[in-house]
Protein backbone atom coordinates (compact mmCIF):
# COMPACT_ATOMS: atom_id res chain seq x y z
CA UNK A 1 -12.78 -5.03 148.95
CA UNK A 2 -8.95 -5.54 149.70
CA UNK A 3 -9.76 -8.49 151.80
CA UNK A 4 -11.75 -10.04 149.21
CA UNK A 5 -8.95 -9.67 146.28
CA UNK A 6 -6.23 -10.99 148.67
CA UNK A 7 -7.97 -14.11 149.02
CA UNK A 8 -9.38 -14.39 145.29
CA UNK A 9 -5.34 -14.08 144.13
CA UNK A 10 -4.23 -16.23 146.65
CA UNK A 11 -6.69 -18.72 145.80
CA UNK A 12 -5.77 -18.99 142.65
CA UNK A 13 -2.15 -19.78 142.96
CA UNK A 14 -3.00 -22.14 146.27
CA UNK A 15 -5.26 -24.24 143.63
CA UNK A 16 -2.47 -24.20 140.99
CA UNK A 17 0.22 -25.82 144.31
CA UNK A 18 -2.49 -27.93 145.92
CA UNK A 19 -2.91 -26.37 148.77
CA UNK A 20 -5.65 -26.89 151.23
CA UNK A 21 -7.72 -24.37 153.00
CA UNK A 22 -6.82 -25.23 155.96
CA UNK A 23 -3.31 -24.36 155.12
CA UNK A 24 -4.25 -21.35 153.34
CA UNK A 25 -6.22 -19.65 155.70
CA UNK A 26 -3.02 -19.87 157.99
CA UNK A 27 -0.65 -18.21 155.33
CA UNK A 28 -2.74 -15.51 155.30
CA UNK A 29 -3.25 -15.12 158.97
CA UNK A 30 0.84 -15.18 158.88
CA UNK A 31 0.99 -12.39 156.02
CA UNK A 32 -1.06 -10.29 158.46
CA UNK A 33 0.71 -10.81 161.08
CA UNK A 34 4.35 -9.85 159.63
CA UNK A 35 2.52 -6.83 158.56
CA UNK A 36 1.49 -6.05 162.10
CA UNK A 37 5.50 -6.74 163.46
CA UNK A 38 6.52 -4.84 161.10
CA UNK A 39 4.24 -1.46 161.87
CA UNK A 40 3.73 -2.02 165.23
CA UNK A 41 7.24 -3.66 166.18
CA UNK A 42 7.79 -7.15 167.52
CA UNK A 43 7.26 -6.86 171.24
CA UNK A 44 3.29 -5.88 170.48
CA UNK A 45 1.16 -9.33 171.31
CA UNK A 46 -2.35 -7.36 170.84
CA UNK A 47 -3.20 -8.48 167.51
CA UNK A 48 -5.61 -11.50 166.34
CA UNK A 49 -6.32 -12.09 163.02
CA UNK A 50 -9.08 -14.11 161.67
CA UNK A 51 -9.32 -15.51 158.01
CA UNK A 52 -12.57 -16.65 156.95
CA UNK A 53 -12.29 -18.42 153.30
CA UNK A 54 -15.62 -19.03 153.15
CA UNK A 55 -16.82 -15.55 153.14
CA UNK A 56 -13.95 -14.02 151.90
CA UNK A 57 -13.29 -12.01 154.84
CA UNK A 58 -10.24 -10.97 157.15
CA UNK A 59 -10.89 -9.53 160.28
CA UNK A 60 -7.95 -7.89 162.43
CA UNK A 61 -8.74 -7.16 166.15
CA UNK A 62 -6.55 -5.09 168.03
CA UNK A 63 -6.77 -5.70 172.45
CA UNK A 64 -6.30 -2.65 174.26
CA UNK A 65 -6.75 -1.97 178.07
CA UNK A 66 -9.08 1.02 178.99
CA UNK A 67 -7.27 3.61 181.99
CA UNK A 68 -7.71 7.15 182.57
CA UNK A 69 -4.67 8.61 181.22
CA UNK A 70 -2.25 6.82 178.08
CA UNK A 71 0.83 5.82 178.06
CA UNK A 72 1.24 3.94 174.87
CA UNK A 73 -1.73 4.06 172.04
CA UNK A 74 -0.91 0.50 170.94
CA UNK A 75 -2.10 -1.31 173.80
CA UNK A 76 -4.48 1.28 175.76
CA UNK A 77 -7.36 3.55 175.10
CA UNK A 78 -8.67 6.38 177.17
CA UNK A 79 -11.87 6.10 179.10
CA UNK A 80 -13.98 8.41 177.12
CA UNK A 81 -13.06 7.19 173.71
CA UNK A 82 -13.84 3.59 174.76
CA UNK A 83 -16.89 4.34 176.73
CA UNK A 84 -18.14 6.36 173.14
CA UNK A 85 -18.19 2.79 171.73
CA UNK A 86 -19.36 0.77 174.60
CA UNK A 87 -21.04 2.83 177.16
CA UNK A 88 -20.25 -0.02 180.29
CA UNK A 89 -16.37 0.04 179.82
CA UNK A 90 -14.57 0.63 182.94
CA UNK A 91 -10.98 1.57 183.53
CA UNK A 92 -9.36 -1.96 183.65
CA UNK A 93 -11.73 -3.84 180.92
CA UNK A 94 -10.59 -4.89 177.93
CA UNK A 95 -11.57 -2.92 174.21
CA UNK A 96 -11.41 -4.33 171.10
CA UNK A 97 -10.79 -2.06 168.12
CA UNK A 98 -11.44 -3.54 164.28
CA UNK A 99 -8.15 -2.94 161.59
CA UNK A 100 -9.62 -2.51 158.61
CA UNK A 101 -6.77 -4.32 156.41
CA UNK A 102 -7.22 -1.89 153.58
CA UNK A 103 -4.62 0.19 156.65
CA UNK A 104 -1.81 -1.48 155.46
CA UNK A 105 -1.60 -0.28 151.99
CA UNK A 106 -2.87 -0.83 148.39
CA UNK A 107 0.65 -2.30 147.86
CA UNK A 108 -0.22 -5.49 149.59
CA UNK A 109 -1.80 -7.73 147.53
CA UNK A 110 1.45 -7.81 145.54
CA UNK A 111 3.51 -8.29 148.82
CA UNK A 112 0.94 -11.26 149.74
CA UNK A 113 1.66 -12.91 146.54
CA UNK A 114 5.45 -12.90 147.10
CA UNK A 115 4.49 -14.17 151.02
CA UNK A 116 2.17 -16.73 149.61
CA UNK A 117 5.07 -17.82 146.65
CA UNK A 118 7.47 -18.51 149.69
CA UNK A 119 4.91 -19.76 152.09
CA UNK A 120 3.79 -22.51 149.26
CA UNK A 121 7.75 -23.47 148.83
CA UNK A 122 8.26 -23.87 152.49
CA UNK A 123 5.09 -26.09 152.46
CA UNK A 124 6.02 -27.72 149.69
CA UNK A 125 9.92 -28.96 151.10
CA UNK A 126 8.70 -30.24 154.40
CA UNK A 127 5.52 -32.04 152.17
CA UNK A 128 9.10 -33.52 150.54
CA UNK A 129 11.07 -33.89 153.37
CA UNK A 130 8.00 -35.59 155.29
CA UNK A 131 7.24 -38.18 152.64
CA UNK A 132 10.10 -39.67 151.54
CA UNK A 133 11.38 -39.49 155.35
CA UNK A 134 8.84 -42.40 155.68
CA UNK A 135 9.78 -43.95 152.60
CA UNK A 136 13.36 -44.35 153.09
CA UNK A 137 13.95 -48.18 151.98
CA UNK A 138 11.58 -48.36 149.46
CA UNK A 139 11.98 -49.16 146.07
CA UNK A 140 10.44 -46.63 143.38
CA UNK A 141 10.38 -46.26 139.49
CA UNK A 142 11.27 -43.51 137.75
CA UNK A 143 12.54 -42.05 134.42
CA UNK A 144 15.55 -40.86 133.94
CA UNK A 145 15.60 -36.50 133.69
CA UNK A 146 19.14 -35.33 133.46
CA UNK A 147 22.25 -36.75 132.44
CA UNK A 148 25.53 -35.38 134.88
CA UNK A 149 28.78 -36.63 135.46
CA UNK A 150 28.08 -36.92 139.09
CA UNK A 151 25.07 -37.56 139.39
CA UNK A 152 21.61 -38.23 137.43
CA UNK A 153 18.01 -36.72 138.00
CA UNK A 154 15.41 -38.92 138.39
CA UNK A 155 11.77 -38.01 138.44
CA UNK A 156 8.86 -39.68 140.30
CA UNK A 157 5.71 -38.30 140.75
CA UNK A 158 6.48 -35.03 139.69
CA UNK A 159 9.42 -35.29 141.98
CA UNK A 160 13.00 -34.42 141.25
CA UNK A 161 15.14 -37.29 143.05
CA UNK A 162 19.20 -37.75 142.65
CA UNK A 163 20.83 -40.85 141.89
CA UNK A 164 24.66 -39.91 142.76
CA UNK A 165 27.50 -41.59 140.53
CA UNK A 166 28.46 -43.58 144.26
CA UNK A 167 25.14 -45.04 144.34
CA UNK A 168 24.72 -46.17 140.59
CA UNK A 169 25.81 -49.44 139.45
CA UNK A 170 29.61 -49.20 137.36
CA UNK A 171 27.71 -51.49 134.62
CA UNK A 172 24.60 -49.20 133.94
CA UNK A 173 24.46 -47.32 130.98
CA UNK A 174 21.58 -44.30 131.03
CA UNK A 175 19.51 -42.94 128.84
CA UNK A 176 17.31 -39.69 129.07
CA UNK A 177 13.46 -40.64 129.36
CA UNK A 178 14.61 -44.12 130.60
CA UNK A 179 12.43 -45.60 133.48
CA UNK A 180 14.77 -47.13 136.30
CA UNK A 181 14.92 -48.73 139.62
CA UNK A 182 16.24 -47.51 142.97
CA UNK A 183 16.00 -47.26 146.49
CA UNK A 184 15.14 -44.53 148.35
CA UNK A 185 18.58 -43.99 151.02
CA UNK A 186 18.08 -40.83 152.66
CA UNK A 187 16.85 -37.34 152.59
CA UNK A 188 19.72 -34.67 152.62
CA UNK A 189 18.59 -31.31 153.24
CA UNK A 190 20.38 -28.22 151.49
CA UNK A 191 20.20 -24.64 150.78
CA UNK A 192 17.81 -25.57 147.73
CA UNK A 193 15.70 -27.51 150.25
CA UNK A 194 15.56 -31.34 150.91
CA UNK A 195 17.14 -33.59 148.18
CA UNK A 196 16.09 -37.25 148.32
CA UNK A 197 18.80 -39.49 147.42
CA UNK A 198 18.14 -43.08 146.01
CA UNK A 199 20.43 -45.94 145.26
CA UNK A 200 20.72 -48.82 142.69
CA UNK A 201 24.44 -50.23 144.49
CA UNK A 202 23.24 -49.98 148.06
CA UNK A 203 22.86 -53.79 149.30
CA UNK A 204 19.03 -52.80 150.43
CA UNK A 205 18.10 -52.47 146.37
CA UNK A 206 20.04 -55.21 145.74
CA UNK A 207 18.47 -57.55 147.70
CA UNK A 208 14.87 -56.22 147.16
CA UNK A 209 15.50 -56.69 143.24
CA UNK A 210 16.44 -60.09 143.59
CA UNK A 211 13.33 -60.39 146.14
CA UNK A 212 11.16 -59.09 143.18
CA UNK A 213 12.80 -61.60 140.25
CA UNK A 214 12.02 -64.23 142.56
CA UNK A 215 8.46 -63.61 142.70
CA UNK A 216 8.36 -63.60 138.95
């Protein structure tokens, strides 16, 4: 089933980011519900849609309100046709009609991959953005990445932080694969997403270094 490969492929690539279920589950929901806004329109509010991980399953309900004659198929269904489903609908009641996904096209398991790819990257700056917010004043270690005249690349945990020529220290001489000391000073956010900026001149470093040597 659709459903059931959508989830296998996004599995797979959520495992590869480290990305919860919990967070999964909700990318999906979102996927299906661009999907909806886009055939249906934006002003339609109709629509749930329920990922189950566990089972493998997404279920789409769509609300419509039961009257005698329609005006617009998206949100109502005539008497009879309801009543052919559930025999005690009145005009008035509410019906709920089951999307079978598979609706939206064989196309979209390759159009929930590129969701999921920019759903994981949006994740993955504000992860950034969030943790080193809270870190701001802390010293880390990290080895030296890439060499540039204005500025160096430092990585930590798997994390690409910059080290601008301002906030380096006139005397220090680097070396690719070198591990160094810095402060974490801010988190700038630009079009490529939050960059975290550390310092080895700012007087915080300073005086946690000499903080450090003292407990030596």
């Amino acid at each position: 089933m659709i459903n059931k490969a959508i989830i296998e492929a996004f599995k797979v690539v959520a495992k590869e980011k480290g990305v919860d279920s919990t967070n999964l589950s909700s990318i999906i929901e979102d996927l299906f519900v661009n999907l909806i806004k886009k055939r249906y329109g934006e002003d339609y509010q109709n629509f749930n849609v329920i990922v189950n991980m566990e089972k493998g399953e997404i279920e789409i309900y769509q609300h419509k309100t039961v009257v005698k004659k329609v005006s617009d198929e998206i949100t109502e269904i005539k008497l009879e046709d309801a009543q052919k489903v559930e025999k005690d609908l009145d005009v008035g009641d509410m019906y709920i009609e089951v999307i079978n996904p598979q609706e939206f096209g064989r196309r979209l398991i390759n159009n929930a991959k590129q969701f999921l790819s920019q759903s994981l990257k949006d994740i993955e700056k504000q992860s950034i953005f969030d943790e080193y917010s809270d870190k701001i004043g802390e010293v880390i270690i990290g080895s030296v990445q890439q060499i540039q005249k204005e500025r160096i690349f430092v990585n930590c945990d798997n994390k690409e932080l910059i080290l601008p020529k301002l906030e380096q220290i006139p005397s220090d001489h680097y070396r690719r694969g070198e591990s160094i000391r810095a402060v974490i000073k801010k988190v700038d956010i630009s079009n490529r997403g939050p960059e975290v900026i550390i310092s080895r001149s700012d007087n915080q470093f300073l005086e946690k270094l000499f903080s450090l040597r003292s407990l030596r």
